[in-house]
N, C-alpha and C. Protein backbone atom coordinates (compact mmCIF):
# COMPACT_ATOMS: atom_id res chain seq x y z
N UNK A 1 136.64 -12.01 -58.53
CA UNK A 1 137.32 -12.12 -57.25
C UNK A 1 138.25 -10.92 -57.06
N UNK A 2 139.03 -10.69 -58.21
CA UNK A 2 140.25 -9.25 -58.05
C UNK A 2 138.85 -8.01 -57.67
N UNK A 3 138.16 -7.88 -58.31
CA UNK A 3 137.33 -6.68 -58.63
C UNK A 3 136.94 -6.51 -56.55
N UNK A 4 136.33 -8.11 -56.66
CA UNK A 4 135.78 -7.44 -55.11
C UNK A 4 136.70 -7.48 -53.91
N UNK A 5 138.09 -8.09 -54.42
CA UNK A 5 138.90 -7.36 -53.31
C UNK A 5 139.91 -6.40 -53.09
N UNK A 6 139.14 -5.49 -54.75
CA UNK A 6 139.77 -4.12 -54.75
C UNK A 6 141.21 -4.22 -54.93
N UNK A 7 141.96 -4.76 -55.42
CA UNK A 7 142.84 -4.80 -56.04
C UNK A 7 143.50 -4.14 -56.87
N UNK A 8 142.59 -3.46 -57.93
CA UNK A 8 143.33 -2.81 -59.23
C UNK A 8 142.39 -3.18 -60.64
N UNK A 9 141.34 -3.79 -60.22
CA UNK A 9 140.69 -4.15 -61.46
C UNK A 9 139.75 -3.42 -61.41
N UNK A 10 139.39 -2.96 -62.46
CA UNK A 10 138.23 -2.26 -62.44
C UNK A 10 137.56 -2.30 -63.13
N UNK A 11 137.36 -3.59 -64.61
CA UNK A 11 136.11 -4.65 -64.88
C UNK A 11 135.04 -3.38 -65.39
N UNK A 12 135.23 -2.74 -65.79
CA UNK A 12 134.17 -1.77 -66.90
C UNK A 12 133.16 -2.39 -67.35
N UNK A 13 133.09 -3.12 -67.99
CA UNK A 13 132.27 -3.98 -69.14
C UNK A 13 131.94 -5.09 -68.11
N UNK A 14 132.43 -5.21 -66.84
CA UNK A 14 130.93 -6.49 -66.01
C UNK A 14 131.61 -7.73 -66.33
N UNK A 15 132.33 -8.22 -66.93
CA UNK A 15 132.45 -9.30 -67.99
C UNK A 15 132.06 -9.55 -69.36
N UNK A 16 131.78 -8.65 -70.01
CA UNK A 16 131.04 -8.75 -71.40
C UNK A 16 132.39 -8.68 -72.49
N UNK A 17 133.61 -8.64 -72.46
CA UNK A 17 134.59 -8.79 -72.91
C UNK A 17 134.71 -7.54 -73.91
N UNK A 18 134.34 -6.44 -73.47
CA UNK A 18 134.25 -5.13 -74.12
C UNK A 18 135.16 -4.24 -74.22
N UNK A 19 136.25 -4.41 -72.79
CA UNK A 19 136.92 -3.13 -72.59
C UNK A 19 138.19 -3.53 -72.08
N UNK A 20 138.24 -4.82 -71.62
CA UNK A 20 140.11 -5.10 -71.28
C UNK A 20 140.66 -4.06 -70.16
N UNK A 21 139.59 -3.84 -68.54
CA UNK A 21 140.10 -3.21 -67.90
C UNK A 21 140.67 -4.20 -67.19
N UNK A 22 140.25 -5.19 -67.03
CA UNK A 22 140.62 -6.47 -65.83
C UNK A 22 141.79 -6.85 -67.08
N UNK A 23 142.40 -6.81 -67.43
CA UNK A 23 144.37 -6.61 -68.30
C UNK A 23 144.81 -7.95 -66.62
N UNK A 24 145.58 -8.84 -66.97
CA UNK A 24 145.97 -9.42 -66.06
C UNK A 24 147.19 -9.84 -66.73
N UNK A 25 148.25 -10.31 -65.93
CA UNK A 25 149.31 -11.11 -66.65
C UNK A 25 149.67 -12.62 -65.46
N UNK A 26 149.16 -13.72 -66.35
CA UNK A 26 149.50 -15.02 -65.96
C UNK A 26 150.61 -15.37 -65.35
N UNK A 27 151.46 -15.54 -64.29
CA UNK A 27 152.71 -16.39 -64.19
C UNK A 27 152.57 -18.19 -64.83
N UNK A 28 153.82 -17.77 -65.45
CA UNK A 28 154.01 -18.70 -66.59
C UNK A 28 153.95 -20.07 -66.18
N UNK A 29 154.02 -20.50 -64.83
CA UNK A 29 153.95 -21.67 -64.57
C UNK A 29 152.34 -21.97 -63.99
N UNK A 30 151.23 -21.00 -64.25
CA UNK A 30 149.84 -21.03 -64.27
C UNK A 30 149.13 -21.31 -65.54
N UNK A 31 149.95 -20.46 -66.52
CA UNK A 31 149.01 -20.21 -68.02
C UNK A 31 148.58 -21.50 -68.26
N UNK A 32 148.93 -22.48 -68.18
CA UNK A 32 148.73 -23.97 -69.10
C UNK A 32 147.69 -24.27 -67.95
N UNK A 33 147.13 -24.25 -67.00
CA UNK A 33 145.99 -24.75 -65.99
C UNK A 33 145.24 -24.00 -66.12
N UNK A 34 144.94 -23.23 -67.27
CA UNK A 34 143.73 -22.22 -67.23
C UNK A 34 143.35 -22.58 -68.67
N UNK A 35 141.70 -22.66 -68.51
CA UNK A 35 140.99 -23.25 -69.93
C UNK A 35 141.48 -21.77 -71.07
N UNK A 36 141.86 -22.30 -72.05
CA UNK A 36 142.34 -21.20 -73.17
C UNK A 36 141.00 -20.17 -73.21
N UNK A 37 141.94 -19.02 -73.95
CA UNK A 37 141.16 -18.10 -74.08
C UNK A 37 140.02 -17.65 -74.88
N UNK A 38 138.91 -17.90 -75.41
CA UNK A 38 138.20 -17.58 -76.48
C UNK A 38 138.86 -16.57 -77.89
N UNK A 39 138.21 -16.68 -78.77
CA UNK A 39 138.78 -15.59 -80.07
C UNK A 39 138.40 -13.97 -79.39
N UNK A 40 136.68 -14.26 -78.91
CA UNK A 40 136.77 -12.78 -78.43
C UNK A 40 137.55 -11.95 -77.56
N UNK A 41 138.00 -12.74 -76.78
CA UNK A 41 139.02 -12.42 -75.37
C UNK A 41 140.37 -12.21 -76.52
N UNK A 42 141.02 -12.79 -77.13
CA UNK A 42 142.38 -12.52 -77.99
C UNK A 42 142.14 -11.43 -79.02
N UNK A 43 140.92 -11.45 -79.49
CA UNK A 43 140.92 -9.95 -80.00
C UNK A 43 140.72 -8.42 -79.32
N UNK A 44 140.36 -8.79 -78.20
CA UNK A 44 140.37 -7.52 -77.17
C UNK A 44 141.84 -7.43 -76.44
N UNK A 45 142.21 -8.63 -76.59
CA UNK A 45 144.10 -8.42 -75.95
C UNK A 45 145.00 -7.99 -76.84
N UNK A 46 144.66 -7.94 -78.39
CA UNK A 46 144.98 -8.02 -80.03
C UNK A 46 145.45 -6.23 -79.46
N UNK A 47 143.70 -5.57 -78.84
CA UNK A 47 143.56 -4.28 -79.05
C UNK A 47 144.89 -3.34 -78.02
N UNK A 48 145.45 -4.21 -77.08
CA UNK A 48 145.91 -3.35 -76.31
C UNK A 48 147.25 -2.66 -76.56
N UNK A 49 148.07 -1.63 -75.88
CA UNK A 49 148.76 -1.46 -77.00
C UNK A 49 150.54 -2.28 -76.34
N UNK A 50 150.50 -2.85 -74.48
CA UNK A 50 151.24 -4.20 -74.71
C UNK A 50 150.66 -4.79 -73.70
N UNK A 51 151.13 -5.99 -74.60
CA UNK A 51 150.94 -7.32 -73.63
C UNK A 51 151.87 -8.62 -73.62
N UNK A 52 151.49 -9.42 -72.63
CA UNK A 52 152.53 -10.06 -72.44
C UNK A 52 151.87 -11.73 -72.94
N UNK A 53 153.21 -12.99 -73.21
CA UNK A 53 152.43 -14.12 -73.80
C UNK A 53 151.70 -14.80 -72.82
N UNK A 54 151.28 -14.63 -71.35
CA UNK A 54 150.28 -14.92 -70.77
C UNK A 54 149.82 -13.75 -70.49
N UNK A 55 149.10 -13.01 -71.24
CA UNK A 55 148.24 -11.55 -70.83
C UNK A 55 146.48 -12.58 -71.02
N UNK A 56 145.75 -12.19 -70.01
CA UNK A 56 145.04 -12.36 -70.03
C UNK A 56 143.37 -11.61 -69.67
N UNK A 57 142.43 -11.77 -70.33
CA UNK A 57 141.07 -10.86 -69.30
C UNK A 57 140.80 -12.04 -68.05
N UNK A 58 141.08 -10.72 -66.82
CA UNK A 58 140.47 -11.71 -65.96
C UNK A 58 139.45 -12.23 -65.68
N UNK A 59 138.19 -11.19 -66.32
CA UNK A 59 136.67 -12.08 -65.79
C UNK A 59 136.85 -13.14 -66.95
N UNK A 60 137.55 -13.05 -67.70
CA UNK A 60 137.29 -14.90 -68.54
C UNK A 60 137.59 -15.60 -68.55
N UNK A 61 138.56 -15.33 -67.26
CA UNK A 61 139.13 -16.69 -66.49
C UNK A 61 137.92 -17.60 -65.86
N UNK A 62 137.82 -18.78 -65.95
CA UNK A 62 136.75 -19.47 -65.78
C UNK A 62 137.43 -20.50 -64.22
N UNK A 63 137.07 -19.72 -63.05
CA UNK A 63 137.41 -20.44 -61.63
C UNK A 63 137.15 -21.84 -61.45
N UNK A 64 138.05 -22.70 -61.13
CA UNK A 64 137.88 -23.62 -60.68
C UNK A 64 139.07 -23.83 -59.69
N UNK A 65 138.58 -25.32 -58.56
CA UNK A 65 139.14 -25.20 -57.38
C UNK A 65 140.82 -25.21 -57.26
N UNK A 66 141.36 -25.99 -59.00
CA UNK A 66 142.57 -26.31 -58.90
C UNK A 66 143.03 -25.03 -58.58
N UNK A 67 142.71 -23.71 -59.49
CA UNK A 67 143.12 -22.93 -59.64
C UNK A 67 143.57 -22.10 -58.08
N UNK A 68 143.16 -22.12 -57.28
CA UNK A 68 143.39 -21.83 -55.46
C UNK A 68 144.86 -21.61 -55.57
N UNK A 69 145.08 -20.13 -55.81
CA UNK A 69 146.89 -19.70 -55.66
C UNK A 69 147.37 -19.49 -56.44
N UNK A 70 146.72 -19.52 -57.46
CA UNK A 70 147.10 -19.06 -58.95
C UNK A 70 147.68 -17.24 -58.62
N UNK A 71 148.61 -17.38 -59.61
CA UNK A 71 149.88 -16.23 -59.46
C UNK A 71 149.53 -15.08 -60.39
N UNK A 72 148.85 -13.64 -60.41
CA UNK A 72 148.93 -13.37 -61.63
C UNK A 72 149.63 -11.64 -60.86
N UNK A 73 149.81 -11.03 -62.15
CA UNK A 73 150.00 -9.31 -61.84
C UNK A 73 149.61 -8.34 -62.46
N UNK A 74 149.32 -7.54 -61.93
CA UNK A 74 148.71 -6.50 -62.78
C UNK A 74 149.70 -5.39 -63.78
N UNK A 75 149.37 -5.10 -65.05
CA UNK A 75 150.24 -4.65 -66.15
C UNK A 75 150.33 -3.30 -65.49
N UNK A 76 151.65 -2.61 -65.52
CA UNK A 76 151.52 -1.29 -65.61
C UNK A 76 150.34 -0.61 -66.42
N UNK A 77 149.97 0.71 -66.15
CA UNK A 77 148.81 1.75 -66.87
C UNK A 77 150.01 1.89 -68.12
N UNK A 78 148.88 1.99 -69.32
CA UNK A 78 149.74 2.54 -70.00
C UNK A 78 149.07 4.12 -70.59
């Protein structure tokens, strides 16, 4: 959804959890309504050099309807 409305994501890897361009950061009163993150997704967030305790990849966010307004921001470049 960020990717196709040009936002700031720019999703390299498609979703294949390769490259941590889609870097997102959760507002904290979202993180807990989003299905946890896989090991592969925490070891590609492991790789970055910061992040925050809701840093998340956004294509592995898995959409559902609750989610409608969910708050997130994009990390500074580092």
């Amino acid at each position: 959804i960020l990717r196709d409305y040009r936002v700031g994501i720019e999703g390299v890897c498609g979703g294949a959890c390769d490259c941590a361009t889609c870097h997102v950061v959760i507002a904290p009163e979202w993180a807990g309504k989003l299905f946890p993150p896989r090991d592969d997704e925490n070891d590609k967030l492991d790789e970055l050099p910061l992040i925050e305790p809701t840093s998340r990849l956004s294509f592995q966010i898995i959409w559902a309807e609750e989610l409608d307004g969910l708050t997130l921001t994009l990390p500074p470049e580092t």
